[in-house]
Protein backbone atom coordinates (compact mmCIF):
# COMPACT_ATOMS: atom_id res chain seq x y z
CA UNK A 1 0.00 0.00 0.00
CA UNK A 2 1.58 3.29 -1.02
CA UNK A 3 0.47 7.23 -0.61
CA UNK A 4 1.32 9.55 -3.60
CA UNK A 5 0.86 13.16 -3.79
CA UNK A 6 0.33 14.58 -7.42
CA UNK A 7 0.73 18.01 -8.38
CA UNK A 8 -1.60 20.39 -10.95
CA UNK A 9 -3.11 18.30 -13.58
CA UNK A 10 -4.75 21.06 -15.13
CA UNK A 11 -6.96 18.20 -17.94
CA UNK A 12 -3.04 16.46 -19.07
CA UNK A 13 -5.07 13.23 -19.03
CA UNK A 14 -2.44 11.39 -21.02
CA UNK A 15 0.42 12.68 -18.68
CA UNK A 16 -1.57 11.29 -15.56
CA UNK A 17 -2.06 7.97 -17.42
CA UNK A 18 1.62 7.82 -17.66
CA UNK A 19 1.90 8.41 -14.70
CA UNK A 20 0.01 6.40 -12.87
CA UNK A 21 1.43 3.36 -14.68
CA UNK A 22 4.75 4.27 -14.16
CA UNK A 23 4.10 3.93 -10.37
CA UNK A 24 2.02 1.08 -10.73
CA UNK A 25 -0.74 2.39 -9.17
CA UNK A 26 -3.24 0.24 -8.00
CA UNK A 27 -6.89 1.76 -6.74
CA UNK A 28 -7.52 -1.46 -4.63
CA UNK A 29 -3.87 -1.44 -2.87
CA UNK A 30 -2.79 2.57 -3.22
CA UNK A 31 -3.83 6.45 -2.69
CA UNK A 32 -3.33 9.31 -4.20
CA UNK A 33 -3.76 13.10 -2.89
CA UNK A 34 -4.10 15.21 -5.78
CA UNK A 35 -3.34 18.90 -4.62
CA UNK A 36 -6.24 20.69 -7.02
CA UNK A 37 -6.37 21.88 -10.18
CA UNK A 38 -7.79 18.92 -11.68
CA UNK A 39 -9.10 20.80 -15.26
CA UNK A 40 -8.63 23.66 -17.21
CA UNK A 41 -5.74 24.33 -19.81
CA UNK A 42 -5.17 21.10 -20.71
CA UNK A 43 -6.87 19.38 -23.64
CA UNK A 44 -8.52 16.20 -21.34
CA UNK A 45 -10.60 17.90 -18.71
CA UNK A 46 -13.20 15.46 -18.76
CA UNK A 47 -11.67 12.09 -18.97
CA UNK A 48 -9.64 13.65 -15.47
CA UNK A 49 -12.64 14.13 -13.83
CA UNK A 50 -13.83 10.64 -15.00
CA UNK A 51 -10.75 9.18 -13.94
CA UNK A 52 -10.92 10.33 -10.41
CA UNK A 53 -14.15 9.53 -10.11
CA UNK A 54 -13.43 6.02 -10.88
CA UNK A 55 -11.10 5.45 -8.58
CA UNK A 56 -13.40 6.38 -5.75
CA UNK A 57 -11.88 6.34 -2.16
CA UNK A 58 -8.89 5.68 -3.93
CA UNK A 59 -8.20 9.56 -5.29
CA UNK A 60 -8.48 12.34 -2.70
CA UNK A 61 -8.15 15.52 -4.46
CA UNK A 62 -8.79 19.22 -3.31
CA UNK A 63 -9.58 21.98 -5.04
CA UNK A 64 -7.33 24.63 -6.98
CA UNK A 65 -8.52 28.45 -8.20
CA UNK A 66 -9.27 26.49 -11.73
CA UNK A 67 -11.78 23.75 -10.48
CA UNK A 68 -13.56 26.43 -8.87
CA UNK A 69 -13.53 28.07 -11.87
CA UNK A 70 -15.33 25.70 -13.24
CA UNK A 71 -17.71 25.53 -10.76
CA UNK A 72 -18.59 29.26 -11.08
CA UNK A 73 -18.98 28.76 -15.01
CA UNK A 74 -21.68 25.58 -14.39
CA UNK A 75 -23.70 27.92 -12.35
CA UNK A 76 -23.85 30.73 -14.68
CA UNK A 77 -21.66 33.58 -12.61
CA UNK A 78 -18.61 33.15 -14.86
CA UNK A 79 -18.06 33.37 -18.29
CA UNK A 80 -15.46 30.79 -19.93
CA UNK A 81 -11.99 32.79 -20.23
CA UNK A 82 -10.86 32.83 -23.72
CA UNK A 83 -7.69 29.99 -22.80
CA UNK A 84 -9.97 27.59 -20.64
CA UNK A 85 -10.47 23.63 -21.86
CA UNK A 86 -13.71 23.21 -19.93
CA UNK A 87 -16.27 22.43 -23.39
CA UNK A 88 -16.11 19.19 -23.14
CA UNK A 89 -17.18 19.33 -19.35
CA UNK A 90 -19.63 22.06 -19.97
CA UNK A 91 -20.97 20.21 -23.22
CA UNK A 92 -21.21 16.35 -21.40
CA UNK A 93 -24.63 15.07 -20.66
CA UNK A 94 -23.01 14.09 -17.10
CA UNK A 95 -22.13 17.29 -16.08
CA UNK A 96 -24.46 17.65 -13.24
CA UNK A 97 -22.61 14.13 -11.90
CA UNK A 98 -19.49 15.31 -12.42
CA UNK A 99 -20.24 18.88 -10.79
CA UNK A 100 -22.09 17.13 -7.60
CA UNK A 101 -18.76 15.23 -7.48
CA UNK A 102 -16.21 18.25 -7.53
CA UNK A 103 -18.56 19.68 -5.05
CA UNK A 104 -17.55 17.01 -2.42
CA UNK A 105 -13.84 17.69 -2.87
CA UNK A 106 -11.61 19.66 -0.21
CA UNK A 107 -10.15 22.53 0.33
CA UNK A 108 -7.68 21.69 2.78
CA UNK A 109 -6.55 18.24 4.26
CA UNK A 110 -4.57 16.35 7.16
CA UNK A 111 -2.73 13.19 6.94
CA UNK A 112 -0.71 11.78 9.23
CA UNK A 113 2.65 10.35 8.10
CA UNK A 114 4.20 7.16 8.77
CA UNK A 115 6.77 8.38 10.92
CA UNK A 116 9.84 6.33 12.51
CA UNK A 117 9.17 6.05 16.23
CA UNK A 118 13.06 7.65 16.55
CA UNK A 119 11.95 10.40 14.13
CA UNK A 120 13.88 13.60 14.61
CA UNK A 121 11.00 16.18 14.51
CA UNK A 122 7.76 14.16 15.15
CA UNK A 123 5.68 16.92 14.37
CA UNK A 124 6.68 16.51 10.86
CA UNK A 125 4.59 13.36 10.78
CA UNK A 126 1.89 15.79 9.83
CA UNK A 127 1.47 16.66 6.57
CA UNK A 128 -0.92 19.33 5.38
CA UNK A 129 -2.43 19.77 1.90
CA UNK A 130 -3.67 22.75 0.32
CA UNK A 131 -3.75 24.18 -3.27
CA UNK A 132 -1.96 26.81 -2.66
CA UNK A 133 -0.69 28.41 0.25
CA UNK A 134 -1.36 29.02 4.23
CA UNK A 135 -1.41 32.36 5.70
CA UNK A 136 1.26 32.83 8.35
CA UNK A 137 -1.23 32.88 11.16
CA UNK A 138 -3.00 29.99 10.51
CA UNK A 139 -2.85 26.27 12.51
CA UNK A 140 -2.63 23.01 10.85
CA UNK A 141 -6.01 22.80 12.60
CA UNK A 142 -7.31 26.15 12.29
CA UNK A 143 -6.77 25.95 8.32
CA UNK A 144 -8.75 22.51 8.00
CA UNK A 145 -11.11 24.38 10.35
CA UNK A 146 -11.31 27.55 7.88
CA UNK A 147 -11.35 25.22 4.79
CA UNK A 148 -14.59 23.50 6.20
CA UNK A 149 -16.76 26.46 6.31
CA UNK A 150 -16.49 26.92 2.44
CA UNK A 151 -16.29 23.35 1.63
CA UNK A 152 -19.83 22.87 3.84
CA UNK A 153 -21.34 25.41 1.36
CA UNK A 154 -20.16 23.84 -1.68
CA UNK A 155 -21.18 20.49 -0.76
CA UNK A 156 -24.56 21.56 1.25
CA UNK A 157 -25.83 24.85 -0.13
CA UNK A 158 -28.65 25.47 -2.47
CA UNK A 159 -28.46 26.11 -6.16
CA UNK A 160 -29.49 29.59 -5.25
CA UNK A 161 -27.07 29.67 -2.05
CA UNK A 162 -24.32 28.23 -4.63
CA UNK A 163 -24.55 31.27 -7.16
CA UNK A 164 -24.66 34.02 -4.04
CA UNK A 165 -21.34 32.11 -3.14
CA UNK A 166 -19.61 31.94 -6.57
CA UNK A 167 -20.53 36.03 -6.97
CA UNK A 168 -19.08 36.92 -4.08
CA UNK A 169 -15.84 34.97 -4.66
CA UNK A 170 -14.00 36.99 -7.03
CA UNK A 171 -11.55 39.66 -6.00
CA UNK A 172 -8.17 40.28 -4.11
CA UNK A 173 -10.02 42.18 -1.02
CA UNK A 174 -9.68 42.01 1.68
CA UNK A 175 -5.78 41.18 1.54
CA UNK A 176 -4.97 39.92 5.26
CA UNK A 177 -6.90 37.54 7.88
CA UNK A 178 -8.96 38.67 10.66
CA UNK A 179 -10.89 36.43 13.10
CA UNK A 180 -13.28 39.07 13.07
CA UNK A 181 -13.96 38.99 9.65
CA UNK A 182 -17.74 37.69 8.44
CA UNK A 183 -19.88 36.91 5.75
CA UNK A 184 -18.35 37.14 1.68
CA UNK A 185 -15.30 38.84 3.05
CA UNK A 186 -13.96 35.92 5.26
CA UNK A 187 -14.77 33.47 2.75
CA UNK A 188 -13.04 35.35 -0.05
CA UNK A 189 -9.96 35.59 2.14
CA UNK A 190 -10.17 31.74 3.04
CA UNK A 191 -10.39 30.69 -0.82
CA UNK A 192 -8.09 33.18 -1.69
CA UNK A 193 -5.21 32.07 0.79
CA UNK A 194 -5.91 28.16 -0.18
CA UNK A 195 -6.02 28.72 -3.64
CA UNK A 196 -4.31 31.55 -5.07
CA UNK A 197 -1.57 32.73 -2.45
CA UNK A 198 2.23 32.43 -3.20
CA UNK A 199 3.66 36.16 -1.77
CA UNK A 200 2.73 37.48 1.26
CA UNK A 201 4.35 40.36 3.78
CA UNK A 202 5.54 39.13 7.53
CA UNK A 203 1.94 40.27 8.63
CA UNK A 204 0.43 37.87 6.33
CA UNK A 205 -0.90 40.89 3.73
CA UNK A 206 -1.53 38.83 0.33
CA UNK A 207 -0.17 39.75 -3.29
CA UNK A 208 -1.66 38.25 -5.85
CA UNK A 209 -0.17 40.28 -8.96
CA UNK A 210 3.27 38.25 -9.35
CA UNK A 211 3.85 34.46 -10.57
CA UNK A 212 7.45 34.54 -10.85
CA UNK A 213 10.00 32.35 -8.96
CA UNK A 214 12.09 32.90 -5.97
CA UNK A 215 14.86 35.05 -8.39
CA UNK A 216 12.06 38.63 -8.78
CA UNK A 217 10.02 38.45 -5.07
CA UNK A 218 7.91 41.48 -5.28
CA UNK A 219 9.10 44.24 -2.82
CA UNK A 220 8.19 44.15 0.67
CA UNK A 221 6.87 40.66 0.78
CA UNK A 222 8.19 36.86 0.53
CA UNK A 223 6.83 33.34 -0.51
CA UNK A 224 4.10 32.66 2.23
CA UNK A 225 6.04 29.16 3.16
CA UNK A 226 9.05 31.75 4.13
CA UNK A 227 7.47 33.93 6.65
CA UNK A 228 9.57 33.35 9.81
CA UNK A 229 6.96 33.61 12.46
CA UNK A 230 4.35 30.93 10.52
CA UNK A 231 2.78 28.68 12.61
CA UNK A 232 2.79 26.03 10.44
CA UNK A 233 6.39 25.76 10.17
CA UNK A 234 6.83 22.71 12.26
CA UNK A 235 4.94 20.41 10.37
CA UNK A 236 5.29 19.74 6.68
CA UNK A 237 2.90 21.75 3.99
CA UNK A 238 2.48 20.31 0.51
CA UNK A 239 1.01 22.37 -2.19
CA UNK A 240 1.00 22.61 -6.14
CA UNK A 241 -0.19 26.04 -8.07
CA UNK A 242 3.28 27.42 -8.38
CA UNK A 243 4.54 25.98 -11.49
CA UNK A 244 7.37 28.66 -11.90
CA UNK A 245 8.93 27.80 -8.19
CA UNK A 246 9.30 24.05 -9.62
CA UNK A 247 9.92 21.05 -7.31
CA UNK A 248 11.03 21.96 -3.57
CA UNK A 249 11.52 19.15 -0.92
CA UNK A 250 11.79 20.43 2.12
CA UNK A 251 10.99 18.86 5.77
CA UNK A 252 7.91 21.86 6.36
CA UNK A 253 7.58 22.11 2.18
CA UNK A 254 7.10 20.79 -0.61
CA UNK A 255 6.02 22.09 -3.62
CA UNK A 256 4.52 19.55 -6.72
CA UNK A 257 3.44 21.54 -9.55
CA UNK A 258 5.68 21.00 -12.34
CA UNK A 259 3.88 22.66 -14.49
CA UNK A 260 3.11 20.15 -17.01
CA UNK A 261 0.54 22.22 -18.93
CA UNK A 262 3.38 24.29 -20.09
CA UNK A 263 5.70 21.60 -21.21
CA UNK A 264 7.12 20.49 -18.08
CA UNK A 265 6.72 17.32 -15.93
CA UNK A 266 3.99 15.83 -13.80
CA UNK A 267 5.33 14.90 -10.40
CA UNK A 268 3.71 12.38 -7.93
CA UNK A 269 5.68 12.02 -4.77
CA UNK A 270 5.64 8.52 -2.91
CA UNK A 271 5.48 9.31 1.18
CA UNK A 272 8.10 7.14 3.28
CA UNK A 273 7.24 4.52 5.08
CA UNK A 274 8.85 4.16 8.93
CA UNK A 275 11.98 1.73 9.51
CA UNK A 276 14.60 4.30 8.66
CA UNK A 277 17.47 3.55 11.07
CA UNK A 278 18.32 7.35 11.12
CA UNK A 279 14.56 9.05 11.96
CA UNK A 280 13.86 10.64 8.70
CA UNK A 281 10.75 9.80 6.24
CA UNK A 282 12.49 8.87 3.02
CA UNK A 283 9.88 10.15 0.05
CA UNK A 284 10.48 9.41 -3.49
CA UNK A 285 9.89 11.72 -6.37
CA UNK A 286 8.67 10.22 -9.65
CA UNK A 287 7.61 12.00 -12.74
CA UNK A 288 6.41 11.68 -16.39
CA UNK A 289 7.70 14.61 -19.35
CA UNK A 290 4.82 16.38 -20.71
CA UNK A 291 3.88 17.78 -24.20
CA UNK A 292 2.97 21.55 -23.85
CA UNK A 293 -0.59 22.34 -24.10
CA UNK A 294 -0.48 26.19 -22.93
CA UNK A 295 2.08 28.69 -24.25
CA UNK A 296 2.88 30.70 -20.55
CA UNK A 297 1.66 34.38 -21.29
């Protein structure tokens, strides 16, 4: 029985065929976490979705900015961008099964690793999942906490409820967290933060404009995972979204989106096992080359 994690799949439905055979994954003996955006940009939206429902229990995927985008387009707030996939989806006769489905999917999980009993650090035998990022303030348990008050409206709210949601999503305000914050606001700032965030300031202040790498951090800010006083830095956070950052394995980190939209590689990441002799989780990285389906602006 192994655990994978898989970064952005963004529709590459041949890539994640690939991979998946090339680490012989099994839905009756194996898992996989798939760290959201599932479609868009990528020619194979559908047969994605399809796949992952297949698999059942099997696939446990959250959601990225682009599956919600999706969402928002089904229920008639959003129009299609001019570069999104999502015809196929919009056009099947099982859309309404496939959007109750993506409906059900997380925000935010918690899994708890395999960890050597001599493990160095056994906090680190907590590994949180998110799209995106976590704001500095934020618990391991306060996040899953936050990402269950939108995922109870996705999966529970009315069609009407749904659309009032979706409307209210858009937008980069309010930039920073406050417990005190209610209604539209604090749910923008929750999806926001899980789905969208890579730069924020030591107070936890979001950007949103840049999408560069670690070589042009915007001025007066830093990647979110960098902030020194986060209080998730003593377990490990795994996240996709950034495709320029690249791979980055680090015992609080690690970052799966390899962009293979643009060309690059889909990653999957096998979690260790315990039985090291010298306390550390040994994970291995696999990956599949991918043809380029999106030009990067």
């Amino acid at each position: 029985m192994a655990h994978y994690l898989i970064g952005d799949l963004q529709g590459c439905n041949s890539a994640f065929a690939q991979l998946l055979a090339k680490i012989d994954f099994s839905p009756s003996r194996d898992t996989v976490f798939v760290l959201g955006d599932l479609v868009n940009r990528g020619q194979d939206s559908l047969a994605v979705l399809e796949r992952l429902m297949h698999y059942g229990d099997a696939a446990r995927c959250l959601l990225g900015n682009h599956d919600l985008n999706l969402l928002a387009i089904a229920y008639g707030v959003r129009q299609p961008h001019r570069k999104d996939t999502l015809t196929q989806i919009l056009q099947s006769p099982r859309l309404p099964v496939l959007i109750h489905w993506l409906r059900q999917q997380r925000l935010a999980m918690l899994h708890s690793l395999d960890a050597p009993e001599n493990a160095k650090n056994p906090q680190a035998s907590e590994l949180l999942m998110v799209h995106a990022g976590v704001l500095p303030a934020w618990t391991a348990t306060k996040t899953i906490a936050l990402a269950a008050e939108v995922e109870t409206i996705l999966r529970d709210a009315n069609e009407t409820d749904l659309r009032e949601f979706f409307q209210h999503m858009y937008g980069d305000t309010p930039t920073e967290w406050h417990d005190g914050l209610t209604g539209p606001a604090r749910l923008r700032v929750i999806v926001n933060a899980l789905t969208r965030l890579r730069f924020c300031s030591a107070d936890g202040e979001m950007e949103f404009a840049s999408k560069d790498n670690l070589h042009a951090i915007p001025a007066g800010y830093l990647p979110w995972f960098d902030v020194p006083s986060r209080a998730t830095k003593d377990i490990t956070v795994a996240f996709g979204h950034w495709s320029t950052l690249g791979w980055l394995n680090r015992p609080d980190v690690l970052a799966l989106d390899g962009g293979c939209v643009w060309g690059g590689c889909l990653n999957a990441l096998r979690l260790g096992e315990s039985g090291s002799l010298d306390g550390e989780l040994k994970h291995e990285l696999i990956h599949v080359d991918c043809e380029q389906s999106q030009k990067p602006s």
